[in-house]
Protein backbone atom coordinates (compact mmCIF):
# COMPACT_ATOMS: atom_id res chain seq x y z
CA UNK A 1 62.66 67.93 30.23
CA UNK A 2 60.89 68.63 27.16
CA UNK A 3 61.93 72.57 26.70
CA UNK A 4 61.25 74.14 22.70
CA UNK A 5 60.79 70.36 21.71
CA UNK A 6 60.51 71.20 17.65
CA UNK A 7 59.45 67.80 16.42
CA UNK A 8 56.54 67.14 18.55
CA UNK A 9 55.60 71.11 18.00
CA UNK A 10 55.61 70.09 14.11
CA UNK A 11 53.21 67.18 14.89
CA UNK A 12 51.06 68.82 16.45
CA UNK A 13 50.20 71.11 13.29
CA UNK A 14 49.53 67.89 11.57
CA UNK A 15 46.92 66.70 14.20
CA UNK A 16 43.06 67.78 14.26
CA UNK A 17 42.78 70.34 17.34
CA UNK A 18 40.51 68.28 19.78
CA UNK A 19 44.11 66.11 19.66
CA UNK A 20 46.60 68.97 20.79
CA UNK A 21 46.96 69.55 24.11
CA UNK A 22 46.84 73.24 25.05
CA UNK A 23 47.64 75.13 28.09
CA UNK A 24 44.79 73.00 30.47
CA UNK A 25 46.24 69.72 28.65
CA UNK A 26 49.49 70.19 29.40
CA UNK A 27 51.43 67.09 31.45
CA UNK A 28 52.80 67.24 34.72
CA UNK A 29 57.16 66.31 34.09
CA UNK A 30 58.41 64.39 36.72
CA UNK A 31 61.35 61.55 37.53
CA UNK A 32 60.71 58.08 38.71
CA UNK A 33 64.31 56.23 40.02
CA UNK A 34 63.35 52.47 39.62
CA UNK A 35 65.05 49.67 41.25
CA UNK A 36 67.89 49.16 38.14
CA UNK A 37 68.64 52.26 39.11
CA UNK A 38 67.30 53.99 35.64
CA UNK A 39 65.29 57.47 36.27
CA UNK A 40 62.39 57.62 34.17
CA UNK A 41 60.90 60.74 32.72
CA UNK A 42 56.90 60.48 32.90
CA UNK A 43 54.87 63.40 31.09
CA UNK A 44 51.62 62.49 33.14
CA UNK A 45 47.99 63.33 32.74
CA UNK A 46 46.13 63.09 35.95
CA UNK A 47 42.63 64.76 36.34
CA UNK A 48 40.49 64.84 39.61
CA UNK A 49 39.04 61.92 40.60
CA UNK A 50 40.39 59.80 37.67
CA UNK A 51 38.10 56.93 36.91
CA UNK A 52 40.87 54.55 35.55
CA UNK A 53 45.09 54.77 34.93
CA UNK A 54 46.26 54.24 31.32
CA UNK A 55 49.69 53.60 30.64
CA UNK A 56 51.12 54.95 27.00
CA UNK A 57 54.14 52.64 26.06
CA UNK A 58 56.13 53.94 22.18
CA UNK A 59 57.58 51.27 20.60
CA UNK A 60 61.37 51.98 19.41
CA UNK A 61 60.29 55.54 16.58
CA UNK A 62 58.80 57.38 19.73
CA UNK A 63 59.35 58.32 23.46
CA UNK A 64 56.07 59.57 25.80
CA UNK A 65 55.68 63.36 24.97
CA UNK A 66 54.73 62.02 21.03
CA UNK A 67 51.95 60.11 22.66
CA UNK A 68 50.32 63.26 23.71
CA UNK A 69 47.47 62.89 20.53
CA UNK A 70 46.31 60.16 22.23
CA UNK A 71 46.57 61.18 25.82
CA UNK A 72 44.92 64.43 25.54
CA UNK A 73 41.49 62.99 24.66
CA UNK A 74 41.74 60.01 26.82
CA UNK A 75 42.53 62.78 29.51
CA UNK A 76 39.92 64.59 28.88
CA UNK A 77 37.98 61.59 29.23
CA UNK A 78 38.80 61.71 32.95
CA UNK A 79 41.34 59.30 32.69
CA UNK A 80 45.08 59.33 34.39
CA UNK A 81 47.33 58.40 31.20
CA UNK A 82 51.02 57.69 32.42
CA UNK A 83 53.61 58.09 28.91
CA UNK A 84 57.24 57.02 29.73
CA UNK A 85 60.08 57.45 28.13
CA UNK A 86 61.59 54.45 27.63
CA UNK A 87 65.32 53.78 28.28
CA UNK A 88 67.61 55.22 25.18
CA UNK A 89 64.55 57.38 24.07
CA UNK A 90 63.16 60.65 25.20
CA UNK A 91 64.24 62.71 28.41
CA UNK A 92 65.06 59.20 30.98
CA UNK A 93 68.34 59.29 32.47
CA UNK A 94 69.77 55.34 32.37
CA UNK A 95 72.94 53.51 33.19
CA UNK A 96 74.92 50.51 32.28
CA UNK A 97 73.61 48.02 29.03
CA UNK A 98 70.20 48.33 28.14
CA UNK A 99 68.42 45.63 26.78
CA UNK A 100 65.08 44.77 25.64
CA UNK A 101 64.34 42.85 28.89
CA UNK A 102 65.18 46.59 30.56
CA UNK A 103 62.51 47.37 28.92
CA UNK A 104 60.08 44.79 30.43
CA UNK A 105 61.07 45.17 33.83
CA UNK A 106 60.82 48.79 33.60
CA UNK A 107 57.48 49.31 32.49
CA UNK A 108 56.44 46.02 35.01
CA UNK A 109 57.72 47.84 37.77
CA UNK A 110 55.69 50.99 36.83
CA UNK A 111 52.33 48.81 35.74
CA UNK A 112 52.55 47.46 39.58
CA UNK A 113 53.24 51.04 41.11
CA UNK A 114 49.78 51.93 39.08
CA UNK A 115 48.39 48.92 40.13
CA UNK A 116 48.59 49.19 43.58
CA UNK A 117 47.28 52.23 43.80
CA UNK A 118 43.66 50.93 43.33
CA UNK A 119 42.78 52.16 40.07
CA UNK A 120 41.54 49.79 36.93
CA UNK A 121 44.98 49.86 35.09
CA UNK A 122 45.24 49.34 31.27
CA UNK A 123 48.21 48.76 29.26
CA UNK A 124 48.56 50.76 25.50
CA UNK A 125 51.00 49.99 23.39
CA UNK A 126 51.97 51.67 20.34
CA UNK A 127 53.97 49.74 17.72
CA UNK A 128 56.77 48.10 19.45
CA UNK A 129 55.35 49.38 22.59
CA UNK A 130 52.23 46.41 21.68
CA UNK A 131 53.90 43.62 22.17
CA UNK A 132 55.62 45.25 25.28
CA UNK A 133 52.37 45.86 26.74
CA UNK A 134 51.52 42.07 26.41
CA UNK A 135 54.42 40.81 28.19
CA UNK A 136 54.06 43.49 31.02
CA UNK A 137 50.23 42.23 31.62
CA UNK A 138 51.62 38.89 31.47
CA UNK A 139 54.05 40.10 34.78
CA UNK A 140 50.70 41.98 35.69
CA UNK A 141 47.57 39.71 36.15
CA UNK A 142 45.60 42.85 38.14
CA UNK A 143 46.08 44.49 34.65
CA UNK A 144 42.29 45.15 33.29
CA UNK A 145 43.01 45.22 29.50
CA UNK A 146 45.50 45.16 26.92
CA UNK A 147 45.45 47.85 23.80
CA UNK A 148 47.71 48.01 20.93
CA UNK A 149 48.06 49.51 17.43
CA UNK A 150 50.08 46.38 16.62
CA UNK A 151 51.92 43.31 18.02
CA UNK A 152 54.61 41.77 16.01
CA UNK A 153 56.64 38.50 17.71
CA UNK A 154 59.92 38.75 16.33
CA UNK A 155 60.67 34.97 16.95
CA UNK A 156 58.56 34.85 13.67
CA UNK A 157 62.04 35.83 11.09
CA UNK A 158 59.53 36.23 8.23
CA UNK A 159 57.95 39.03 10.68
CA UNK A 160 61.62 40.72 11.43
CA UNK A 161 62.13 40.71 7.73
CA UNK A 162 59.12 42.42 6.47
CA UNK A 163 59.71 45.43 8.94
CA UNK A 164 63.64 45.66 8.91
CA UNK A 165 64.91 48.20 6.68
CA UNK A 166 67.07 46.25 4.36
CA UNK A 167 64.83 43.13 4.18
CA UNK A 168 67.48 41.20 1.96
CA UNK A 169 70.39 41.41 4.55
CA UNK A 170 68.40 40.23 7.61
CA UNK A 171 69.41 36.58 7.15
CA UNK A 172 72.96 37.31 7.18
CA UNK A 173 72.69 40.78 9.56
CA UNK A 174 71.07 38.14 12.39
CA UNK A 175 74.13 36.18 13.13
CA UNK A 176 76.31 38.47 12.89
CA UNK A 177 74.36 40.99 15.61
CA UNK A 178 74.35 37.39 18.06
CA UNK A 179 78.37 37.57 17.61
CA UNK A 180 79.08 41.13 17.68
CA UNK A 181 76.93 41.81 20.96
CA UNK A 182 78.97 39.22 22.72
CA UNK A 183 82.36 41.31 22.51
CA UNK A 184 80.61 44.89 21.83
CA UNK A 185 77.19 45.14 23.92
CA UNK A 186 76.94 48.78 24.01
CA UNK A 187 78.05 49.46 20.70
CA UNK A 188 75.05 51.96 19.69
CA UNK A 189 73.80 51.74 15.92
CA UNK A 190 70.98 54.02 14.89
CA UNK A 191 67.64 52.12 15.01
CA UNK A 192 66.86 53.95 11.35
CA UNK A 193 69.45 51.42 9.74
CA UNK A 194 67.82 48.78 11.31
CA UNK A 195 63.65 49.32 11.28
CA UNK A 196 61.81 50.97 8.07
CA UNK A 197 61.53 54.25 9.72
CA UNK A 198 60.93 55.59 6.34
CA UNK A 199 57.02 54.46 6.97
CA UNK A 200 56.74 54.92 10.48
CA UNK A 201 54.61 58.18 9.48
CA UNK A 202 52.32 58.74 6.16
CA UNK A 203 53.91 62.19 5.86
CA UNK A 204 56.96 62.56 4.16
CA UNK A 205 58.67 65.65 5.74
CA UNK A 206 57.11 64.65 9.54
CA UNK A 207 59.19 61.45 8.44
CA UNK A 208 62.30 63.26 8.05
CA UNK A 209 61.82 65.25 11.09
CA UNK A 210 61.34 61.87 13.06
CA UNK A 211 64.11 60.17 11.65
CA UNK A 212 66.70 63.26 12.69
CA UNK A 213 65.15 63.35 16.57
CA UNK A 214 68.05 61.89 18.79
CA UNK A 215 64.82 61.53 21.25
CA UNK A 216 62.47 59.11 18.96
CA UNK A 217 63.05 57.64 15.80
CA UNK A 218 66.59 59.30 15.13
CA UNK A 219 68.03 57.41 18.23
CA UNK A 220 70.46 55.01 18.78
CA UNK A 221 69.92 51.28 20.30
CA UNK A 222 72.59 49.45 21.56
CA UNK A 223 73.43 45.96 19.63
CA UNK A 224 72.48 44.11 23.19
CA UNK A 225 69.05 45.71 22.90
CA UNK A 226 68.72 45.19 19.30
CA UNK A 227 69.37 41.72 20.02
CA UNK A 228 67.63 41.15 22.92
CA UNK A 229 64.45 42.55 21.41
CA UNK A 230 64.58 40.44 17.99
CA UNK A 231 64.82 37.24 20.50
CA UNK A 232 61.95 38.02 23.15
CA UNK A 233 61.65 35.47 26.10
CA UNK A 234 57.46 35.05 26.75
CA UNK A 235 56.46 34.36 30.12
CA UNK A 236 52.99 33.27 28.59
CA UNK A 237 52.74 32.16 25.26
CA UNK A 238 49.56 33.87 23.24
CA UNK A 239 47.23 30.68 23.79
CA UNK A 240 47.56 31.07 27.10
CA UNK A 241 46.73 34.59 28.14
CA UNK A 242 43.07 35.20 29.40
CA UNK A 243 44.05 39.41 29.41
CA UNK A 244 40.94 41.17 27.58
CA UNK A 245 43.12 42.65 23.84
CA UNK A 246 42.22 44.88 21.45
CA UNK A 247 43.85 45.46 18.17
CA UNK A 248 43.48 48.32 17.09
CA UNK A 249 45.21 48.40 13.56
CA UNK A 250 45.68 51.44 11.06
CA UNK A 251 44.34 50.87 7.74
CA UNK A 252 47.43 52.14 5.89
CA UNK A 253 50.24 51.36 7.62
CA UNK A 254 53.21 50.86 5.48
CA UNK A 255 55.50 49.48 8.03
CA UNK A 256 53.86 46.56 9.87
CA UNK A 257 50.84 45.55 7.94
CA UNK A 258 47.90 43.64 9.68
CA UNK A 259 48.79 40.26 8.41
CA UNK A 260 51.93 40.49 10.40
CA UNK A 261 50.19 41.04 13.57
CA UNK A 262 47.24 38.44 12.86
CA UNK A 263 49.83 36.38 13.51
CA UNK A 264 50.27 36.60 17.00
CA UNK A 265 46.75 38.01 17.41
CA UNK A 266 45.11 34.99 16.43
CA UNK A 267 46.50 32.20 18.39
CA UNK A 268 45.17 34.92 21.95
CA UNK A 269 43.39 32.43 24.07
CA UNK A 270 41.55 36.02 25.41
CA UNK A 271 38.81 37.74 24.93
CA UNK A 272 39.77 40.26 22.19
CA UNK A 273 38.74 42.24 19.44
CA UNK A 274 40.12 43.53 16.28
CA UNK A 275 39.51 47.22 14.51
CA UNK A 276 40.92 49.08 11.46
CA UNK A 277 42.21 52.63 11.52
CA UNK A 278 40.49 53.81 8.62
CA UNK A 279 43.11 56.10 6.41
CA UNK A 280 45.36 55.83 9.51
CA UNK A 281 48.85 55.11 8.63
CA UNK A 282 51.79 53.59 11.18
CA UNK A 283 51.50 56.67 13.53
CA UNK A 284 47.83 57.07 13.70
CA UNK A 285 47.90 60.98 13.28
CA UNK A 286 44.81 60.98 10.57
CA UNK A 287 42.10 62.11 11.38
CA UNK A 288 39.80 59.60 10.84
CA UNK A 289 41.60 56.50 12.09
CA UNK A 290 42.14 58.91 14.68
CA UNK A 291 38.62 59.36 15.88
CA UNK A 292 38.03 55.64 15.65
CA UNK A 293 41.78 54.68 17.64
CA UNK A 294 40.01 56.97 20.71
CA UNK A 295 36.22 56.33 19.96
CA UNK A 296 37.03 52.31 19.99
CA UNK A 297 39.62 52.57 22.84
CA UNK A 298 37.50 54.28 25.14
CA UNK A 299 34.91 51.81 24.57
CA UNK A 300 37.05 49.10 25.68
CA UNK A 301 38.08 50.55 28.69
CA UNK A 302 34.69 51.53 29.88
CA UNK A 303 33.24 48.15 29.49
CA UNK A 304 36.47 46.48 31.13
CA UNK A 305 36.45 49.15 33.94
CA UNK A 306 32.67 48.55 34.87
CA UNK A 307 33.14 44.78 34.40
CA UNK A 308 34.40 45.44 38.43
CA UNK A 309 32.49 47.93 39.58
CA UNK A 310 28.86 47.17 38.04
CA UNK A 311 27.33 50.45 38.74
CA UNK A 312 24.31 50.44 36.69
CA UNK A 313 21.66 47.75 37.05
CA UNK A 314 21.43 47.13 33.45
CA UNK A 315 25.41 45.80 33.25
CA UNK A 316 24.05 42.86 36.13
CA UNK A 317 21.09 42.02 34.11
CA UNK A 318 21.90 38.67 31.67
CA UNK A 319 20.44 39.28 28.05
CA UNK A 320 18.76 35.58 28.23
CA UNK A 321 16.61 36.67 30.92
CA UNK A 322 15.61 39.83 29.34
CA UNK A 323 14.66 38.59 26.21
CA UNK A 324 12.61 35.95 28.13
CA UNK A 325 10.67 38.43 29.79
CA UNK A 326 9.98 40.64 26.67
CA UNK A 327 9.04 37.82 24.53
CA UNK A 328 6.58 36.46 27.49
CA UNK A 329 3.09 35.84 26.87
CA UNK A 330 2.06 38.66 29.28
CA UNK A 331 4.74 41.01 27.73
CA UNK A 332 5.17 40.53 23.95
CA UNK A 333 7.25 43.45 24.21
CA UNK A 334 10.26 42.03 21.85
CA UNK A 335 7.63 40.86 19.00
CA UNK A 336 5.49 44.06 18.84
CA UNK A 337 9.08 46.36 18.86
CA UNK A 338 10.77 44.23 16.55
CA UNK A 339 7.85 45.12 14.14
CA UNK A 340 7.84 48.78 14.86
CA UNK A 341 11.91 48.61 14.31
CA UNK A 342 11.25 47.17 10.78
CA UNK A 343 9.27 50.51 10.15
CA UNK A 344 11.80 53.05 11.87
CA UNK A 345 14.71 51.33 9.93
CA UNK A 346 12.66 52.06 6.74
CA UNK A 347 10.87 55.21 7.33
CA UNK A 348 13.65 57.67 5.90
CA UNK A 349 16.47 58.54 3.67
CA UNK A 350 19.76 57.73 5.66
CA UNK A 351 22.28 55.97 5.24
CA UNK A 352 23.60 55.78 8.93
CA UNK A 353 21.72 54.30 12.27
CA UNK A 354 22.94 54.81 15.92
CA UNK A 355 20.48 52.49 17.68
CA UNK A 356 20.75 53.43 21.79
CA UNK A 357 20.18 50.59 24.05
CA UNK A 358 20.53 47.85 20.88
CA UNK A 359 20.41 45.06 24.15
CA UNK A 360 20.88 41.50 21.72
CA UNK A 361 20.36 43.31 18.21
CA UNK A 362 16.38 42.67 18.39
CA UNK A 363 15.08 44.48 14.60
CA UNK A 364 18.29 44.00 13.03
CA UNK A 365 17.68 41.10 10.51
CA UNK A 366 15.63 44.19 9.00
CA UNK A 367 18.53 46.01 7.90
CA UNK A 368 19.20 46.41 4.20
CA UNK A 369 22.60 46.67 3.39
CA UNK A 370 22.16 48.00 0.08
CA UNK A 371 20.55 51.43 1.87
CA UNK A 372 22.45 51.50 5.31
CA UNK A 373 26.17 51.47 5.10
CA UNK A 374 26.80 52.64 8.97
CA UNK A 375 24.82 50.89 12.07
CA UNK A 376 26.28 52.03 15.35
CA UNK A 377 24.92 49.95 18.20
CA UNK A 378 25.24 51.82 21.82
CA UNK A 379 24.61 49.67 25.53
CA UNK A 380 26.27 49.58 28.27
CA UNK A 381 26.31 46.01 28.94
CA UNK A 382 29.12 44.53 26.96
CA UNK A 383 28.10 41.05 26.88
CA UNK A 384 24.23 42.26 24.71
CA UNK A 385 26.73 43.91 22.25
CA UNK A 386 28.81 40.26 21.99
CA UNK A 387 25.71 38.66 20.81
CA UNK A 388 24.59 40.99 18.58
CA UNK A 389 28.21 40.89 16.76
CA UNK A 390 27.45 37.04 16.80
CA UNK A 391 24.05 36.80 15.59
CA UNK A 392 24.16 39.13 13.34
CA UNK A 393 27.50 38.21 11.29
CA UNK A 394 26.26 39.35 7.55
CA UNK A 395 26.59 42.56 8.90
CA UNK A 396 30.40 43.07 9.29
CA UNK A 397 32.30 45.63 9.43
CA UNK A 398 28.90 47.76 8.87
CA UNK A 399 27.90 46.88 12.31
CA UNK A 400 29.77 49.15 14.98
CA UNK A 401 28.99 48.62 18.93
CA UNK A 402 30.27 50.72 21.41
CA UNK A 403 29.95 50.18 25.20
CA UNK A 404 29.23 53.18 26.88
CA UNK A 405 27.36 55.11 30.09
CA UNK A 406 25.61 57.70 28.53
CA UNK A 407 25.20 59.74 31.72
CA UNK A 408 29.08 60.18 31.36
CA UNK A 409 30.34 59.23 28.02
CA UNK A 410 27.88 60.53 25.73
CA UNK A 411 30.24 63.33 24.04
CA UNK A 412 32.21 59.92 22.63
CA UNK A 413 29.02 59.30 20.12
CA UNK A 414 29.51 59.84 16.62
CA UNK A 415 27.16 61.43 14.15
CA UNK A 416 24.54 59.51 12.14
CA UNK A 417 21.62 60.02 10.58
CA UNK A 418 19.05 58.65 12.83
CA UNK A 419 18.99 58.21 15.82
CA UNK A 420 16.20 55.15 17.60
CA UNK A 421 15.82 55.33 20.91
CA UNK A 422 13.22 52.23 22.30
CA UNK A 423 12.19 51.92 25.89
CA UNK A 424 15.49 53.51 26.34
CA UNK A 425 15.10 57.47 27.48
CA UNK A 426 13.64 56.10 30.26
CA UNK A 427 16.80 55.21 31.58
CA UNK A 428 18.75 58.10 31.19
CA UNK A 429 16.18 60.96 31.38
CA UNK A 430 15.17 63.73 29.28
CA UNK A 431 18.07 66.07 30.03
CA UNK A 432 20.99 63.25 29.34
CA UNK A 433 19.00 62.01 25.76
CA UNK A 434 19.27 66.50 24.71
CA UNK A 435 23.07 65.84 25.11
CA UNK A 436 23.19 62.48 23.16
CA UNK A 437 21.25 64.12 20.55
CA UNK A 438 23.21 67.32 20.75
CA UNK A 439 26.35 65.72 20.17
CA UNK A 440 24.97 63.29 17.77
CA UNK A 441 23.07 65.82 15.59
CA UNK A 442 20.59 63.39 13.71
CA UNK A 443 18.56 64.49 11.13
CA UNK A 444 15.73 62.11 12.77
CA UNK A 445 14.96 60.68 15.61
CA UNK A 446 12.57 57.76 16.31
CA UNK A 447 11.87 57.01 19.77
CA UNK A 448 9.62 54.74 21.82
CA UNK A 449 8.53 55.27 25.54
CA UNK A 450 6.31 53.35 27.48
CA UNK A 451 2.91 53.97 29.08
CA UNK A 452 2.64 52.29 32.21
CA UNK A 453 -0.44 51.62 34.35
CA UNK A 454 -0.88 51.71 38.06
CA UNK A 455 1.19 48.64 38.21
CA UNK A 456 4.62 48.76 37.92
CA UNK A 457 6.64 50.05 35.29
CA UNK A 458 8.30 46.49 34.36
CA UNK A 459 5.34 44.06 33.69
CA UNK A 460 4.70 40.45 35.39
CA UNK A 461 6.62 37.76 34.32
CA UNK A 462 8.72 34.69 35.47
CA UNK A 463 11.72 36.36 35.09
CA UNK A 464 10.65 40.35 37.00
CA UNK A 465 12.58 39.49 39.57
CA UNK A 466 15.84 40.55 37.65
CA UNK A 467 14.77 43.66 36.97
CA UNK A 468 14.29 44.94 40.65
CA UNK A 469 17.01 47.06 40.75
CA UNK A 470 16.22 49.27 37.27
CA UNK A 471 13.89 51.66 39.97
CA UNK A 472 17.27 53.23 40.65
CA UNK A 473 17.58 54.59 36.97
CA UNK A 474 14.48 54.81 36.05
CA UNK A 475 12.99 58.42 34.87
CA UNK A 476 9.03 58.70 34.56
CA UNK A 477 8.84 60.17 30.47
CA UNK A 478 5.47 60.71 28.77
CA UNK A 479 4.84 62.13 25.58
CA UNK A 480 4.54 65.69 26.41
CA UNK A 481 7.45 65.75 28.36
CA UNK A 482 9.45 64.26 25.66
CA UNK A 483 8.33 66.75 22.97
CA UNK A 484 8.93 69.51 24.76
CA UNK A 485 12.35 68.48 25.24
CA UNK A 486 13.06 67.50 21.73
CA UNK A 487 11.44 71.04 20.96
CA UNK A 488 14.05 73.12 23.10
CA UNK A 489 17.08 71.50 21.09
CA UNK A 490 15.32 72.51 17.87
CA UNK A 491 13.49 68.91 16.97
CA UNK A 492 9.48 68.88 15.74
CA UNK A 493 7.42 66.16 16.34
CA UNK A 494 6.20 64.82 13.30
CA UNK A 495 4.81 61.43 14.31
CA UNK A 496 2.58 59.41 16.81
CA UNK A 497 1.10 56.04 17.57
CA UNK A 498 0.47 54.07 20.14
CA UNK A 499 0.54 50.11 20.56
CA UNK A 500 -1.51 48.58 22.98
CA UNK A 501 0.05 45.93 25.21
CA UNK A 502 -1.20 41.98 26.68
CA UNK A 503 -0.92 44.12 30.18
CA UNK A 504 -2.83 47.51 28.99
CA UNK A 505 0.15 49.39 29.00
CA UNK A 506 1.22 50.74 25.83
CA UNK A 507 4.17 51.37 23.70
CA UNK A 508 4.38 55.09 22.02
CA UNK A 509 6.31 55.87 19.35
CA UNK A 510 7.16 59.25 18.73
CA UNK A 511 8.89 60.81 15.67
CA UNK A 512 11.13 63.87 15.73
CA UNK A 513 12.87 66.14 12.50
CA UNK A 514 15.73 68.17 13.19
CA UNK A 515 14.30 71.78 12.74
């Protein structure tokens, strides 16, 4: 058991306080015996009524209670986050050889444990622990997602090279490890002469500390292992694995750069995405990289777990058919708010936008570049925030989406500057939009409700019919209502117009300043 565990307690002085667990944060410490007979330690993080399980896999500089800056805030997030310790690393108990291929079968045989249990299960590796995490899912097709800060395939020598510690003896330390582990298997080297430990941390003296842990990067591999794991066996091969991945890479990692992982990354016949750890180095610890790693995590795993369960109306509805209906003849909803966008984008001084509800990007051909640096697009239906990537390519890395339910996920939202919020509030009600704008804390906000007539609140068109659901979210807001609520968390109205609509309904726009 971890007991007065002095490295980790170092770390945690390092890391930004929402990221260290305290006394309600704490893991559970418990034993698993799995079928090779190994007993694996688990620190585990299990709230009520968890919503998904996430399984923490280190790579060979860790073990599971060093994963706690990530699993505190996915915790917190209402998640169950499982952290092993890997055989040769961290509190498990283990017998006979262990290999690399130990490894896999472990953490299969606890992915299908989690599995069956009924819960959307996601795999996150961390350095090594990425490219384990692949070849688990590929054991694991129930697995909902795959996450990892990198994943290097070793079969690549140019890739064993670049992140061995003595990149010039490689070439001649290879054949002589495939000779040696024949006659000495268990012969134990530490993994510090072998891997650049050096960088596994931006922090000189947490380095150190690391590197003189018998439990993480200070420990000993056996040459079978070592072997074993320089020569993985794939059961799928990248092209073939239809596994939702994200990548989520630090910026300044001085051990396995980005270009290494691209590698394998590239040739993923998945659905995936790629994201840099801004100022994060090899053990994501910084704090900005840090907020992004959990920020763009979560956001995966939300729009992964609700691909299953479809819970809100709006995740059923396809973007083709609600663009139809907007842009109707007897709507003309898109055209008049893509106008009115043009003047929110331009109306004041920022320099960052968190549109909520972006649906397929409609307005944002009217962004400037040279003025906004940071757009932040918010829905909850993943596919609206694939097209608006698509479409909308000249934005980059300026354009951010994030897939959340902001009835539960709303304290994930970063700050910007202003905040738009079109035909959107509606959805979420008055109470839930104070919270986004609490935890947001614009300077502005620029908002548009609708009016509606005696008719019903979604206007006549060939395509109403997929809207029939939406009366199960939908919250009746008029202007008053809306001001006074902006008023109690401190925001003035400063603005209002109306536009009036084919139908007679009509489109308000309302204007608030942070007080």
């Amino acid at each position: 058991m971890y007991t007065n565990y002095s490295v980790w307690e170092a770390i945690q002085q390092e890391l930004p306080p929402p990221y260290r667990p305290d006394h309600t944060t704490m893991p559970e410490e418990m034993y698993v015996s799995l079928s090779d007979g190994n007993r694996i330690h688990l620190d585990v993080y299990s709230p009520q009524n968890a919503k998904v399980t996430i399984i923490l896999l280190h790579g060979v500089g860790g073990n599971g209670r060093l994963l706690s800056f990530l699993a505190v805030p996915l915790y917190r997030c209402g998640y169950e986050v499982i952290c092993p310790d890997l055989p040769l690393y961290g509190c498990s108990e283990y017998s006979g050889t262990v290999t690399y291929p130990t490894w896999v079968k472990d953490a299969s045989e606890m992915t299908s444990y989690y599995v069956r249990k009924g819960k959307p299960t996601f795999l996150f590796g961390l350095s090594a622990g990425g490219m384990l995490a692949y070849q688990v899912a590929c054991k694991n097709p129930a697995v909902r997602g795959v996450l990892a800060t990198c994943i290097l395939d070793q079969r690549v020598r140019e890739i064993t090279e670049k992140t061995s510690a003595h990149p010039y003896l490689v070439k001649l330390a290879l054949p002589a490890v495939s000779y040696m582990r024949k006659w000495l298997p268990d012969l134990k080297i530490p993994m510090k002469w072998v891997a650049n430990m050096k960088a596994i941390v931006n922090h000189k003296d947490l380095a150190r500390l690391l590197m003189a842990d018998k439990k993480s990067a200070g420990a000993s591999i056996s040459l079978a292992f070592l072997y074993t794991m320089l020569h993985p066996e794939l059961d799928i091969e990248p092209a073939e694995f239809f596994t939702p991945f994200i990548l989520l890479h630090p910026e300044k990692d001085h051990w396995t750069d980005v270009s290494l992982s691209k590698v394998f990354y590239d040739k993923l016949g998945s659905e995936k995405e790629l994201h840099i750890l801004k100022g994060a180095g090899h053990f994501p610890i910084e704090e900005e990289g840090l907020q992004l790693l959990v920020r763009n995590s979560i956001s995966f795993i939300e729009r992964h777990r609700r691909e299953a369960e479809r819970g809100n109306p709006w995740e059923k509805i396809k973007l083709i058919d609600y663009e139809n209906h907007m842009k109707s003849d007897s709507v003309r909803q898109l055209q008049v708010l893509n106008a009115m966008m043009k003047e929110q984008f331009a109306q004041y001084p920022v320099k960052s936008i968190m549109i909520l509800g972006i649906a397929g990007g409609n307005g944002l051909e009217h962004i400037d570049p040279r003025v906004i640096n940071h757009v932040i697009g918010v829905d909850i239906n993943s596919d609206y925030l694939d097209a608006c990537v698509s479409r909308y390519p000249q934005l980059g890395d300026l354009l951010e989406m994030l897939c959340l339910d902001l009835r539960e996920d709303y304290t994930l939202l970063p700050h910007a500057n202003l905040v738009v919020a079109n035909l959107f509030i509606e959805y979420i009600g008055c109470a839930c939009f104070q919270q986004v704008i609490n935890q947001v804390k614009p300077y502005y906000i620029s908002c548009v409700i609708q009016t509606d007539t005696e008719d019903a609140f979604v206007s006549a068109s060939p395509y109403s019919r997929v809207f029939n659901d939406l009366d199960r979210v939908h919250h009746q807001i008029s202007a008053k209502s809306l001001i006074q609520a902006m008023e109690e968390i401190h925001y003035r109205n400063v603005s209002q117009a109306e536009v009036l609509l084919p139908d007679g309904k009509k489109l308000v726009r309302l204007d608030f300043r942070r007080l």
